[in-house]
C-alpha atoms as a PDB file:
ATOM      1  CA  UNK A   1     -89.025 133.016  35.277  1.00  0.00           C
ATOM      2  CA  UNK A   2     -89.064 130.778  32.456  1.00  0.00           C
ATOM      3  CA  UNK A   3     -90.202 132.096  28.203  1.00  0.00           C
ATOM      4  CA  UNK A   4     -93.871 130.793  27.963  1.00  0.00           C
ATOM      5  CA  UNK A   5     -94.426 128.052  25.834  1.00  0.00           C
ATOM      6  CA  UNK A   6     -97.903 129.523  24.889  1.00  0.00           C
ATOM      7  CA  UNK A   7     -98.112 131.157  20.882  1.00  0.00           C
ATOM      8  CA  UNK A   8     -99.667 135.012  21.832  1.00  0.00           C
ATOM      9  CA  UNK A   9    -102.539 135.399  19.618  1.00  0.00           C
ATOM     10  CA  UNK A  10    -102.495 138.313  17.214  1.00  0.00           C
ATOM     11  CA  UNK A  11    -106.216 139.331  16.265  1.00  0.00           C
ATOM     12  CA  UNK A  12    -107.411 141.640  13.339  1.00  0.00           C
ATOM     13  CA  UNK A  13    -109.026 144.326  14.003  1.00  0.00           C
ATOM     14  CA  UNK A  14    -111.339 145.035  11.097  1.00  0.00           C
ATOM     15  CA  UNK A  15    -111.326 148.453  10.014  1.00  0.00           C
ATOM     16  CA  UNK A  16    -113.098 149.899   6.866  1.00  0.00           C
ATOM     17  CA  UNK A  17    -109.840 151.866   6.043  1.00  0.00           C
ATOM     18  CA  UNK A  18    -106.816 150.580   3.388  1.00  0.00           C
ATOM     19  CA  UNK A  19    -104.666 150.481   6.526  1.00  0.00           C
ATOM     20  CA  UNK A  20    -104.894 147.100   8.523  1.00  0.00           C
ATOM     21  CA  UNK A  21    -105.058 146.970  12.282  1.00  0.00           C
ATOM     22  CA  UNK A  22    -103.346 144.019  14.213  1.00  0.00           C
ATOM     23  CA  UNK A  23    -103.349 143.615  18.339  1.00  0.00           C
ATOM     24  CA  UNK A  24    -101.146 141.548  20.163  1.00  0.00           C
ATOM     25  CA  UNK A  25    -102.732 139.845  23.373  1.00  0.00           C
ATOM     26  CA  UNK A  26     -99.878 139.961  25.552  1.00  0.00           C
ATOM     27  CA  UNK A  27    -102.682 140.152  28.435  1.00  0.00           C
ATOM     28  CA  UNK A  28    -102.776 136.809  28.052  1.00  0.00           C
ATOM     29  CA  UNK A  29     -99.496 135.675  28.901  1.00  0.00           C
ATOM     30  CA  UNK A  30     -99.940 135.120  32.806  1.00  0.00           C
ATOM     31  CA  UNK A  31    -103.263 135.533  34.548  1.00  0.00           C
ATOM     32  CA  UNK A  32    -101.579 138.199  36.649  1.00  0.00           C
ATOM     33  CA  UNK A  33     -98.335 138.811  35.746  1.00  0.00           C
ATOM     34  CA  UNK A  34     -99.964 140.067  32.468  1.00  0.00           C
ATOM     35  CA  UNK A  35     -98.433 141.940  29.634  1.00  0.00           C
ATOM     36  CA  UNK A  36     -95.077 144.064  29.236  1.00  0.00           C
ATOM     37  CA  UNK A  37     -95.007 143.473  33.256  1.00  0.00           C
ATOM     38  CA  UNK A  38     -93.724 140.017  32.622  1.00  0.00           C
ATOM     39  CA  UNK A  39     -91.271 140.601  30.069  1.00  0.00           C
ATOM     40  CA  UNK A  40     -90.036 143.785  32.202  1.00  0.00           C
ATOM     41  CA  UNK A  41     -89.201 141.475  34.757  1.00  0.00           C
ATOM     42  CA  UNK A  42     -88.091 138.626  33.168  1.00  0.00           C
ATOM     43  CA  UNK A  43     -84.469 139.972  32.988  1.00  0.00           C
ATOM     44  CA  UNK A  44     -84.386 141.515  36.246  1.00  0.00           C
ATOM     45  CA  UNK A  45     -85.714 138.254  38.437  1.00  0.00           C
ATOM     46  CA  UNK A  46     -83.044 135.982  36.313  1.00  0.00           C
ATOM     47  CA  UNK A  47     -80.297 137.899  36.584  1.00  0.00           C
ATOM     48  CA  UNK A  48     -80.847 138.467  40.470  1.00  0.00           C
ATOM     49  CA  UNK A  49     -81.112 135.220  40.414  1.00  0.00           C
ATOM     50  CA  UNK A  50     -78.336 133.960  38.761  1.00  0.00           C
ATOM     51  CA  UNK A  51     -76.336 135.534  41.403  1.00  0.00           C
ATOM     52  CA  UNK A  52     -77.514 132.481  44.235  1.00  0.00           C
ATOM     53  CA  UNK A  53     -78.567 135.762  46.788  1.00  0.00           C
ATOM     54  CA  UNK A  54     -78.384 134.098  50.393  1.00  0.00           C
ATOM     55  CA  UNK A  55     -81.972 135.634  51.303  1.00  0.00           C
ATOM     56  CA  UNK A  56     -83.515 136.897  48.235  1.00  0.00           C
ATOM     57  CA  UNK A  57     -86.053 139.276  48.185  1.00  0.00           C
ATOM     58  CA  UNK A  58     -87.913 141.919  45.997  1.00  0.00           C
ATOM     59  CA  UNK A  59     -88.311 145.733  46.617  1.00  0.00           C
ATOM     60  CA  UNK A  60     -90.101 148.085  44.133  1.00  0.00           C
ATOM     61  CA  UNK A  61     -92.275 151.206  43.930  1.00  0.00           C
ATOM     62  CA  UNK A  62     -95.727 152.067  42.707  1.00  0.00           C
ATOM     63  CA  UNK A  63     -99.150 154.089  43.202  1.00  0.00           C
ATOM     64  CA  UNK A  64    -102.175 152.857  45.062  1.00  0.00           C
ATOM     65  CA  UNK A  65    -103.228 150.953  41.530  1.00  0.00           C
ATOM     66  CA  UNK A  66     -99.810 149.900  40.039  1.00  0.00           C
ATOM     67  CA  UNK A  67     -99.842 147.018  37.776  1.00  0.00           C
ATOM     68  CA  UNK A  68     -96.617 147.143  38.422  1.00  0.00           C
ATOM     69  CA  UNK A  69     -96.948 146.344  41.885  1.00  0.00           C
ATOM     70  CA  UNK A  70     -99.928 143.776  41.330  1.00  0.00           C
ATOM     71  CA  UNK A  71     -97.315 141.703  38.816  1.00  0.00           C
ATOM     72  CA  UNK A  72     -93.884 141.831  41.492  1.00  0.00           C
ATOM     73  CA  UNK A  73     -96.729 140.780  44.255  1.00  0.00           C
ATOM     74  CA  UNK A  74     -97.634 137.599  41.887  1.00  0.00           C
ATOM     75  CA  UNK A  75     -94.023 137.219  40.960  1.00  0.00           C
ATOM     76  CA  UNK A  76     -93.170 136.932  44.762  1.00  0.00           C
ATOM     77  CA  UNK A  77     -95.646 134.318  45.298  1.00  0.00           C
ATOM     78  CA  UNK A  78     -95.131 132.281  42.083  1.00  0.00           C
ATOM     79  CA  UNK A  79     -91.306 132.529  43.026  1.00  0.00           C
ATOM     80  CA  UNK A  80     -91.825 131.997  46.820  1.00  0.00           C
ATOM     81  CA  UNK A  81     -89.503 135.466  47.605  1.00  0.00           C
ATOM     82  CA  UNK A  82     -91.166 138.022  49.727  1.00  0.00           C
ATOM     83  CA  UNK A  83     -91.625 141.390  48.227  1.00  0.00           C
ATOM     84  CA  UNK A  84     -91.981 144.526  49.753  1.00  0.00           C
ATOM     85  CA  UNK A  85     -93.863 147.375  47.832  1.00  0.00           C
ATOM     86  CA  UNK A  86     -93.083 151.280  48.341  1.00  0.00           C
ATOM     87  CA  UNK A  87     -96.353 153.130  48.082  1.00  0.00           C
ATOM     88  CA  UNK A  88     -97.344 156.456  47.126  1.00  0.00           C
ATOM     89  CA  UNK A  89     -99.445 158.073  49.399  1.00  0.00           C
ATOM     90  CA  UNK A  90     -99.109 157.684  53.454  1.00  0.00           C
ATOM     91  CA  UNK A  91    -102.630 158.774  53.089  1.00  0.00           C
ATOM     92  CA  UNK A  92    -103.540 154.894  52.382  1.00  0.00           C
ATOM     93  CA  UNK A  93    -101.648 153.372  55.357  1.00  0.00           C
ATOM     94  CA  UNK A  94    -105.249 153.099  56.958  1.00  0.00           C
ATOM     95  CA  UNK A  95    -107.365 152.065  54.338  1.00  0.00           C
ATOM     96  CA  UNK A  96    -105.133 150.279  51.774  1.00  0.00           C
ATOM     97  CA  UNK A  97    -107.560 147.229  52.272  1.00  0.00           C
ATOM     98  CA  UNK A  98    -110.183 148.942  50.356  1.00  0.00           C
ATOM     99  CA  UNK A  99    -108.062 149.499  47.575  1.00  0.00           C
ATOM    100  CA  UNK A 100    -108.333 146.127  45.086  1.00  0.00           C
ATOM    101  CA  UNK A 101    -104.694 146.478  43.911  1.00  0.00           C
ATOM    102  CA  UNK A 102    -103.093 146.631  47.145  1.00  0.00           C
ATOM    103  CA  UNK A 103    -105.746 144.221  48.599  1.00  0.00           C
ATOM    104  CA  UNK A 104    -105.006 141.272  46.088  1.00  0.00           C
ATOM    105  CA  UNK A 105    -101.493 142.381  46.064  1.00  0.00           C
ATOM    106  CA  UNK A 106    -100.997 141.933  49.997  1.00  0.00           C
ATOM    107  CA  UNK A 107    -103.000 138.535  49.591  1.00  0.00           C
ATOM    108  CA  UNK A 108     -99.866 137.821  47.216  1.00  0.00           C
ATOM    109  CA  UNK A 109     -97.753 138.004  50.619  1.00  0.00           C
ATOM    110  CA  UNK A 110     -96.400 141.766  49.671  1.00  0.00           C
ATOM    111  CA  UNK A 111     -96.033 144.254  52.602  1.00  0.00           C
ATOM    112  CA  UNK A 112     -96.235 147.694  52.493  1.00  0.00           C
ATOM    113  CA  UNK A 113     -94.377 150.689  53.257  1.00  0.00           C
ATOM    114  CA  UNK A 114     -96.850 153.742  52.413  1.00  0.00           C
ATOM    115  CA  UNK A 115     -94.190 157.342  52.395  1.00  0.00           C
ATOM    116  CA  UNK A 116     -95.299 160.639  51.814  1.00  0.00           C
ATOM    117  CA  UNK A 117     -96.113 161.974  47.907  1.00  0.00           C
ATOM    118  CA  UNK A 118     -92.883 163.797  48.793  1.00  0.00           C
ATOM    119  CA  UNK A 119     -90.619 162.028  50.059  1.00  0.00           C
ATOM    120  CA  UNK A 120     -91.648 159.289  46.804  1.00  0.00           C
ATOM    121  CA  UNK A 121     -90.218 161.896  44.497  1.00  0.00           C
ATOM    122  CA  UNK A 122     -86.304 161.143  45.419  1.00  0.00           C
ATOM    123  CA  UNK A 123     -86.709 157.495  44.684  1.00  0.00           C
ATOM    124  CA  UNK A 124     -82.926 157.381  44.553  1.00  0.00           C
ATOM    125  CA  UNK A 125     -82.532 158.356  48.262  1.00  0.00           C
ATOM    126  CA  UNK A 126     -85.837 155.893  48.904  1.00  0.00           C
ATOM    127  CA  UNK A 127     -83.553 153.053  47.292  1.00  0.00           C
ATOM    128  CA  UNK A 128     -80.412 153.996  49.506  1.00  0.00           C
ATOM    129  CA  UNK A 129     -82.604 154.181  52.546  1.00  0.00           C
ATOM    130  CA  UNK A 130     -84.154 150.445  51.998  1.00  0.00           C
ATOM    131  CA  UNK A 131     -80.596 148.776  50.459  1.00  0.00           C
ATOM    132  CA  UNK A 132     -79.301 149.545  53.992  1.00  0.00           C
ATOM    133  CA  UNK A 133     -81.957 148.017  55.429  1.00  0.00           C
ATOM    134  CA  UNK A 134     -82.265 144.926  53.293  1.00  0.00           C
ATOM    135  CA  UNK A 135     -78.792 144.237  52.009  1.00  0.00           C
ATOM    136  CA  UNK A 136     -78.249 141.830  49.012  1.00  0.00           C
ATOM    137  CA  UNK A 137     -82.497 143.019  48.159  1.00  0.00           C
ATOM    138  CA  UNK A 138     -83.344 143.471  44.695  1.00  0.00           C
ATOM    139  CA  UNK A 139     -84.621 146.865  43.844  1.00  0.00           C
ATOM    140  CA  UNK A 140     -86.598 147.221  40.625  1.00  0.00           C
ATOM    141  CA  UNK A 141     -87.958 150.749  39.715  1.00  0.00           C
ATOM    142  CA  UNK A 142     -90.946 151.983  39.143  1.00  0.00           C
ATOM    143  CA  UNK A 143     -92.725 150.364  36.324  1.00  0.00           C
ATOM    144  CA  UNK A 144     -89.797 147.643  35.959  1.00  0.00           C
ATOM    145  CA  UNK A 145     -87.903 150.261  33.354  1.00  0.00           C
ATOM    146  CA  UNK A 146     -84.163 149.675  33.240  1.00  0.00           C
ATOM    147  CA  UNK A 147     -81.570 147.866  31.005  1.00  0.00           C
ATOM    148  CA  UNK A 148     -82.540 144.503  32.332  1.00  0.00           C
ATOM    149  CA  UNK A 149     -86.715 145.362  31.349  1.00  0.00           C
ATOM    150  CA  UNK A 150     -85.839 146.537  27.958  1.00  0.00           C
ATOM    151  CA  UNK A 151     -83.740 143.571  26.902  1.00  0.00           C
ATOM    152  CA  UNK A 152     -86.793 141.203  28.087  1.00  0.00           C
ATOM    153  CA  UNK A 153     -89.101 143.082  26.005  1.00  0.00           C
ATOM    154  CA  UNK A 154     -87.397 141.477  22.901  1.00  0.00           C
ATOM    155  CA  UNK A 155     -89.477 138.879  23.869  1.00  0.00           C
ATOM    156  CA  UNK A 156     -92.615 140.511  22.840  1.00  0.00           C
ATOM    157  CA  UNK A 157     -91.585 140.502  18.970  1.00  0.00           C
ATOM    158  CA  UNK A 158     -90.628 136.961  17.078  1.00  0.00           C
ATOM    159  CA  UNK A 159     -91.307 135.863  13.724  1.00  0.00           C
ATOM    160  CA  UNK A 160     -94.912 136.855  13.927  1.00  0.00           C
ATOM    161  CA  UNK A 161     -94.220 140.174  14.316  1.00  0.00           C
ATOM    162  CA  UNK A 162     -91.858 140.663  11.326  1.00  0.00           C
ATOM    163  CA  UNK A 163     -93.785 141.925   8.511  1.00  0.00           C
ATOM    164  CA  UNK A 164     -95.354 144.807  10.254  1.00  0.00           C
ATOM    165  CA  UNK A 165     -94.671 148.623   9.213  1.00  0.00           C
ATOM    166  CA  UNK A 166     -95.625 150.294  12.589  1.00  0.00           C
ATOM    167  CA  UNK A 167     -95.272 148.537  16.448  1.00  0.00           C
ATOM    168  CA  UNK A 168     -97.771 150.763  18.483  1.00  0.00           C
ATOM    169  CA  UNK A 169     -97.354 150.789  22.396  1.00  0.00           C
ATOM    170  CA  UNK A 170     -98.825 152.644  25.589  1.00  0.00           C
ATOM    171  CA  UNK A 171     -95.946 154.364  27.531  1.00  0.00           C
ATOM    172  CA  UNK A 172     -95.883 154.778  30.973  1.00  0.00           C
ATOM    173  CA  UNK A 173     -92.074 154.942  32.190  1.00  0.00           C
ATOM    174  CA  UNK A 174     -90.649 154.202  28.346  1.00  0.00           C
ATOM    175  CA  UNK A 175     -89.192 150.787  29.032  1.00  0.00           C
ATOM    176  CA  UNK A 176     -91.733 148.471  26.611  1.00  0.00           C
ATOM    177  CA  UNK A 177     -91.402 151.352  23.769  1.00  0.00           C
ATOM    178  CA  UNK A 178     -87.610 151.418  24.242  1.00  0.00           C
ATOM    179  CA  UNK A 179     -87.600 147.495  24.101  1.00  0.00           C
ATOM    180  CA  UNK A 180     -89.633 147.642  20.832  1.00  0.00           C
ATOM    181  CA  UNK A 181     -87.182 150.475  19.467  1.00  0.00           C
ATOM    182  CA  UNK A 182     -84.234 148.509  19.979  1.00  0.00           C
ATOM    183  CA  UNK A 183     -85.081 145.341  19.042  1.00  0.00           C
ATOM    184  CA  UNK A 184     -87.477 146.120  15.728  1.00  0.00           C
ATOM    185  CA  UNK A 185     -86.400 145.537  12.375  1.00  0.00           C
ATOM    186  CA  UNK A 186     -84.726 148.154  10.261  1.00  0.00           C
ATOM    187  CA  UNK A 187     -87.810 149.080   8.491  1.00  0.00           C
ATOM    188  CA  UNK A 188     -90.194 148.864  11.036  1.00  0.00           C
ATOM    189  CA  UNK A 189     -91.358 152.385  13.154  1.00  0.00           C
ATOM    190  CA  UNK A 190     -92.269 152.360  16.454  1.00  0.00           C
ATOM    191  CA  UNK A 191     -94.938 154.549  17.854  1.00  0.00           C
ATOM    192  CA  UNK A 192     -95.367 155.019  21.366  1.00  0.00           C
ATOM    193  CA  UNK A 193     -98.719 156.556  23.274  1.00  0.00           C
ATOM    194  CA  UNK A 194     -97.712 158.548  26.136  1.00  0.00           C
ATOM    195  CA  UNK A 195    -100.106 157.966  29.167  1.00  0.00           C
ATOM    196  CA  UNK A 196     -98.143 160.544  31.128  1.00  0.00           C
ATOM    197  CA  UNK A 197     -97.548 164.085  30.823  1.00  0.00           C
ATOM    198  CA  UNK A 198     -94.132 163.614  31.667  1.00  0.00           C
ATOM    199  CA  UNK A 199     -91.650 166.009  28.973  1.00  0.00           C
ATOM    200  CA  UNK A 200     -88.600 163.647  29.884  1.00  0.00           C
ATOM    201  CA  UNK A 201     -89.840 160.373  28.464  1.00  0.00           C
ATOM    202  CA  UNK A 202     -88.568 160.732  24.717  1.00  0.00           C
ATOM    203  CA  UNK A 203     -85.135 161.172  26.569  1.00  0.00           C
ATOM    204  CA  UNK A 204     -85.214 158.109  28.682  1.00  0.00           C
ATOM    205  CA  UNK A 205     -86.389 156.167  25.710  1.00  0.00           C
ATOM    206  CA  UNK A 206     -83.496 157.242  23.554  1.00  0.00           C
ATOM    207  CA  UNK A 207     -81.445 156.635  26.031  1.00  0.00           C
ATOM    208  CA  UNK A 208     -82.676 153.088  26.683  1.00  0.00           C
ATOM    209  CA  UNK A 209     -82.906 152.296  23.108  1.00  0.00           C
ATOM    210  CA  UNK A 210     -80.005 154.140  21.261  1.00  0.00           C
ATOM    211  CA  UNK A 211     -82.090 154.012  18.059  1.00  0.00           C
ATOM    212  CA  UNK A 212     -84.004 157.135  16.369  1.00  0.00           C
ATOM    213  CA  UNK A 213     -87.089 154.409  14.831  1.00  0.00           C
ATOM    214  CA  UNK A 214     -89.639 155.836  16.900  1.00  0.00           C
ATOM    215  CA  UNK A 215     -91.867 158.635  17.658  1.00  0.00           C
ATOM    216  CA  UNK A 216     -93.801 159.793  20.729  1.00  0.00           C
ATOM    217  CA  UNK A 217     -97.869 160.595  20.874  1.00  0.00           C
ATOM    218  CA  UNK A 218     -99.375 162.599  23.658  1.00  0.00           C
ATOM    219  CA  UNK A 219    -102.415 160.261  24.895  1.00  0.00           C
ATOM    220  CA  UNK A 220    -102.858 161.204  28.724  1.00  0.00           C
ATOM    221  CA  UNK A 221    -106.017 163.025  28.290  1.00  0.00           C
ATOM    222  CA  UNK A 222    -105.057 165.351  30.874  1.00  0.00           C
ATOM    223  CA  UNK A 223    -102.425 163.116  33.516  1.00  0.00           C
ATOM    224  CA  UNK A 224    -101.785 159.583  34.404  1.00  0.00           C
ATOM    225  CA  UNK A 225    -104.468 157.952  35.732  1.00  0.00           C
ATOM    226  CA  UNK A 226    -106.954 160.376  34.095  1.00  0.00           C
ATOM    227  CA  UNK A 227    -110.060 158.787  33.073  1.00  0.00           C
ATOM    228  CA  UNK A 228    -112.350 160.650  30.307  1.00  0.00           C
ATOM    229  CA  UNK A 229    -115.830 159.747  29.143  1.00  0.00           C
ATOM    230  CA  UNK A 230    -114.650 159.823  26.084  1.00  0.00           C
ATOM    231  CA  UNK A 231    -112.457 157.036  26.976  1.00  0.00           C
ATOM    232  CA  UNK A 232    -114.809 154.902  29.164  1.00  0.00           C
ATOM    233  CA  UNK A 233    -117.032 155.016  26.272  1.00  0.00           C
ATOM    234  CA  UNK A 234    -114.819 153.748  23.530  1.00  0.00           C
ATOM    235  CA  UNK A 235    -113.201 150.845  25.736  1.00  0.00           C
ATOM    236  CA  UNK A 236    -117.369 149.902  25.863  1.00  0.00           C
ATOM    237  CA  UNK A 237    -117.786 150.179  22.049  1.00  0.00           C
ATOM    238  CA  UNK A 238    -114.489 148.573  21.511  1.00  0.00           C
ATOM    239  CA  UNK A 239    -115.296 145.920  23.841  1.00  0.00           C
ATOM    240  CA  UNK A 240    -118.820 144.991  22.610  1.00  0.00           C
ATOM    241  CA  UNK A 241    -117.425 145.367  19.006  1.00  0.00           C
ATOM    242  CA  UNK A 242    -114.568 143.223  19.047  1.00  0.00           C
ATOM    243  CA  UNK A 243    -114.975 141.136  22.661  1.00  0.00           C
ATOM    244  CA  UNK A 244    -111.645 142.485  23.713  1.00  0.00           C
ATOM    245  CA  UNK A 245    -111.400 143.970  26.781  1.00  0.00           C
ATOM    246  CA  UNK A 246    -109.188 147.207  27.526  1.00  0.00           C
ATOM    247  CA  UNK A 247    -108.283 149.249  30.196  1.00  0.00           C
ATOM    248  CA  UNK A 248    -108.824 152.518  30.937  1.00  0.00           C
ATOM    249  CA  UNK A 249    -104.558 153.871  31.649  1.00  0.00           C
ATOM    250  CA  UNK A 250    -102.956 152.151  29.279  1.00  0.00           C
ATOM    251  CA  UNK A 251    -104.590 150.181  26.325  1.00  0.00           C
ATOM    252  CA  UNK A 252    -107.913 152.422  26.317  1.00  0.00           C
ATOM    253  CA  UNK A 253    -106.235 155.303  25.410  1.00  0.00           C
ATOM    254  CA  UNK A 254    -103.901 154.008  23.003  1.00  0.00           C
ATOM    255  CA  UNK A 255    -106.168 152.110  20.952  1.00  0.00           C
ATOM    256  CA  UNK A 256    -108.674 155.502  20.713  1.00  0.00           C
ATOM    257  CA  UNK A 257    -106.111 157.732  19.607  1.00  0.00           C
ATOM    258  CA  UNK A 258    -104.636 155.266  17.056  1.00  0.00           C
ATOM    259  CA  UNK A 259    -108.253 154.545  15.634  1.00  0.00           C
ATOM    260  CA  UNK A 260    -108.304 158.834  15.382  1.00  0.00           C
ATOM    261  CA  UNK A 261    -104.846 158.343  13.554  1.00  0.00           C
ATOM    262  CA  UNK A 262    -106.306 155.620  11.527  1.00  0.00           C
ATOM    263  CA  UNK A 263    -109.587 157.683  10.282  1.00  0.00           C
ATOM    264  CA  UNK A 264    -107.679 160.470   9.882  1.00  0.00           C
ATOM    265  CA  UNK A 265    -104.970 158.863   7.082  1.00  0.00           C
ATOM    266  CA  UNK A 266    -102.319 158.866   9.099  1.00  0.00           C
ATOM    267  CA  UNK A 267    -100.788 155.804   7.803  1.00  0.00           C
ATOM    268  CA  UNK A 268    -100.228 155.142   4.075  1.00  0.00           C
ATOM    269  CA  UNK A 269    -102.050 152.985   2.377  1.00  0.00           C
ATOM    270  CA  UNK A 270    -101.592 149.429   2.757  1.00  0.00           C
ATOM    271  CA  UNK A 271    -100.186 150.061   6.005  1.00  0.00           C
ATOM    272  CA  UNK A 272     -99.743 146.765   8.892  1.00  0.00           C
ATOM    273  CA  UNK A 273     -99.902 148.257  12.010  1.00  0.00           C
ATOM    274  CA  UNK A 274     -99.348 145.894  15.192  1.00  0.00           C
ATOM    275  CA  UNK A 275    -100.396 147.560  19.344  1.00  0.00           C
ATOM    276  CA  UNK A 276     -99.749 145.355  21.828  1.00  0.00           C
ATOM    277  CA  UNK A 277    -102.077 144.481  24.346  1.00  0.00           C
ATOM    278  CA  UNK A 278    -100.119 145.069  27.321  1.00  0.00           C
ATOM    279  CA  UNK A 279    -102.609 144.198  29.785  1.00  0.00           C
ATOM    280  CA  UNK A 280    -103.070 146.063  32.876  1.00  0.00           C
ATOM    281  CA  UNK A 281    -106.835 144.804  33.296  1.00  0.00           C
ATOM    282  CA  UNK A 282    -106.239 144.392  37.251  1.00  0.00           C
ATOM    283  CA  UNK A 283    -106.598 148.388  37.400  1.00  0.00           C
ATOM    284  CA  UNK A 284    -110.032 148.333  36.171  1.00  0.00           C
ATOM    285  CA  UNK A 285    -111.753 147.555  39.374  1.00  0.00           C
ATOM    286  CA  UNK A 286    -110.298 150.030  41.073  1.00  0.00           C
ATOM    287  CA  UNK A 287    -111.170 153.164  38.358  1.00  0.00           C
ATOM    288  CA  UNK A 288    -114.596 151.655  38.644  1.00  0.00           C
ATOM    289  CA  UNK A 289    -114.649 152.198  42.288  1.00  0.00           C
ATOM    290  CA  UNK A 290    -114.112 155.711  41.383  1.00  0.00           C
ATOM    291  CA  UNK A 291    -116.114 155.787  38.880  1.00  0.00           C
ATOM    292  CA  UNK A 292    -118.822 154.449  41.110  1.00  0.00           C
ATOM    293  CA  UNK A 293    -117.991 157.437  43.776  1.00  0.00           C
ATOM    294  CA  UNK A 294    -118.749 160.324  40.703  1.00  0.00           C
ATOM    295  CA  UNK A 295    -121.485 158.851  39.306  1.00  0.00           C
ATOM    296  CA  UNK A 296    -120.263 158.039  36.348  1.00  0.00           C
ATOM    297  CA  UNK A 297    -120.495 155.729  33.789  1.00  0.00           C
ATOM    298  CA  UNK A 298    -118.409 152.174  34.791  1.00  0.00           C
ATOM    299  CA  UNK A 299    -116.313 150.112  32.544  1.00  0.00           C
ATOM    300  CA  UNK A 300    -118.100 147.372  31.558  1.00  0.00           C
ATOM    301  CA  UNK A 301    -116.329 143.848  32.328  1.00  0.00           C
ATOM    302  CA  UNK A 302    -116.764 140.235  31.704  1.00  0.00           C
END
């Protein structure tokens, strides 16, 4: 994978608050490789590949609409290495085709092995299980978060990104917040907007990042992959406002909770605050699918 040549826009958001509002389009890095996703894997393919494997190929994990899984599919076919994807859910083995993420990511050559929501929970013993099956494979965890994925992130900040106060992020498995954390300048704070209710992230984040610059906001409205009105709603506002689309795991729910932060006076004033579009966009067909199914409102697109 080679460091785009393309400058990533940074838009203002205009607010009528002292505090100034910044967004990074990182969803427009790669038409499907999109976001943190390629800079998560951009240390992880090159690395692998650095080491000339004989037959390389790509294993990793993910849920029934895993960006994650969409960008290693894209990756594989860019790169010309097959992939193999682990899904949750052996309740999809006979209808995956119906589901747009694994659909487009299976038309990106990526085969599937679908395993119990059980058995998905000891991903360590999952990763033994397929390294003895497909020695000298590449195994990237779920959501790309390791070492290699936080030391790509670094990519995501430059000289643009300098004279911001705050660096604002959705968190998933920790790995882009931990990459921002480390690699931030001393006076900048990091705030990250947990899409998971998941206790052990602020751990794996120090752990990843070694640095105490950041601080961790509950944003899940209720789980992962939890989709509120509320939310559906603003990503329309936000979208007819500004013309920037957002989705409705990630991006959606940070950028509502940080406007709340905003009108509330969170930040002093004066404050530049910078989120990063971190794509993701791919799982909006999909929740409208669902959406479609409960009569509810859809996310508008396009």
């Amino acid at each position: 994978m080679k460091i785009p040549c393309i400058k990533i826009p940074i838009t203002e958001i205009p607010l009528e608050k002292n505090a100034r509002l910044f967004l990074k389009r990182e969803d427009l890095i790669h038409p499907q490789i999109s976001g943190n996703k390629y800079w998560k894997l951009f240390y992880n393919i090159n690395q692998y590949l650095a080491k000339n494997p004989e037959n390389p190929f790509l294993i990793t994990f993910g849920g029934a609409f895993s960006n994650h899984i969409a960008a290693v599919a894209a990756l594989g076919r860019e790169s010309n290495i097959p992939t193999l994807g682990i899904i949750r859910g052996d309740e999809l083995q006979q209808k995956w085709a119906e589901n747009p993420t694994l659909k487009t990511a299976h038309q990106n050559g990526m085969e599937f092995r679908f395993v119990t929501r059980e058995a998905y929970r000891n991903k360590p013993l999952l990763s033994q299980i397929f390294e003895k099956e497909f020695p000298g494979a590449l195994i990237i965890p779920e959501g790309g978060t390791n070492d290699n994925a936080v030391n790509g992130i670094q990519y995501m900040l430059s000289e643009q990104t300098k004279s911001f106060d705050y660096l604002c992020t959705a968190v998933g498995t920790g790995g882009t917040v931990a990459g921002l954390s480390r690699f931030a300048e001393e006076n900048q704070q990091v705030l990250g907007f947990k899409v998971v209710d998941d206790s052990s992230v602020e751990d794996t984040v120090f752990k990843l990042s070694k640095r105490n610059n950041f601080k961790l906001f509950e944003a899940h409205d209720g789980g992962y992959g939890k989709i509120s009105d509320k939310n559906i709603r603003f990503i329309n506002d936000f979208k007819g406002k500004y013309q920037i689309q957002l989705d409705p795991v990630y991006t959606g729910k940070m950028m509502r909770h940080l406007f709340n932060m905003i009108a509330s006076d969170y930040f002093p004033p004066g404050s530049k605050i910078l989120a990063f579009h971190t794509g993701g966009l791919q799982g909006i067909f999909g929740a409208n699918e669902l959406l479609k199914k409960q009569k509810r409102e859809l996310i508008k697109i396009g």
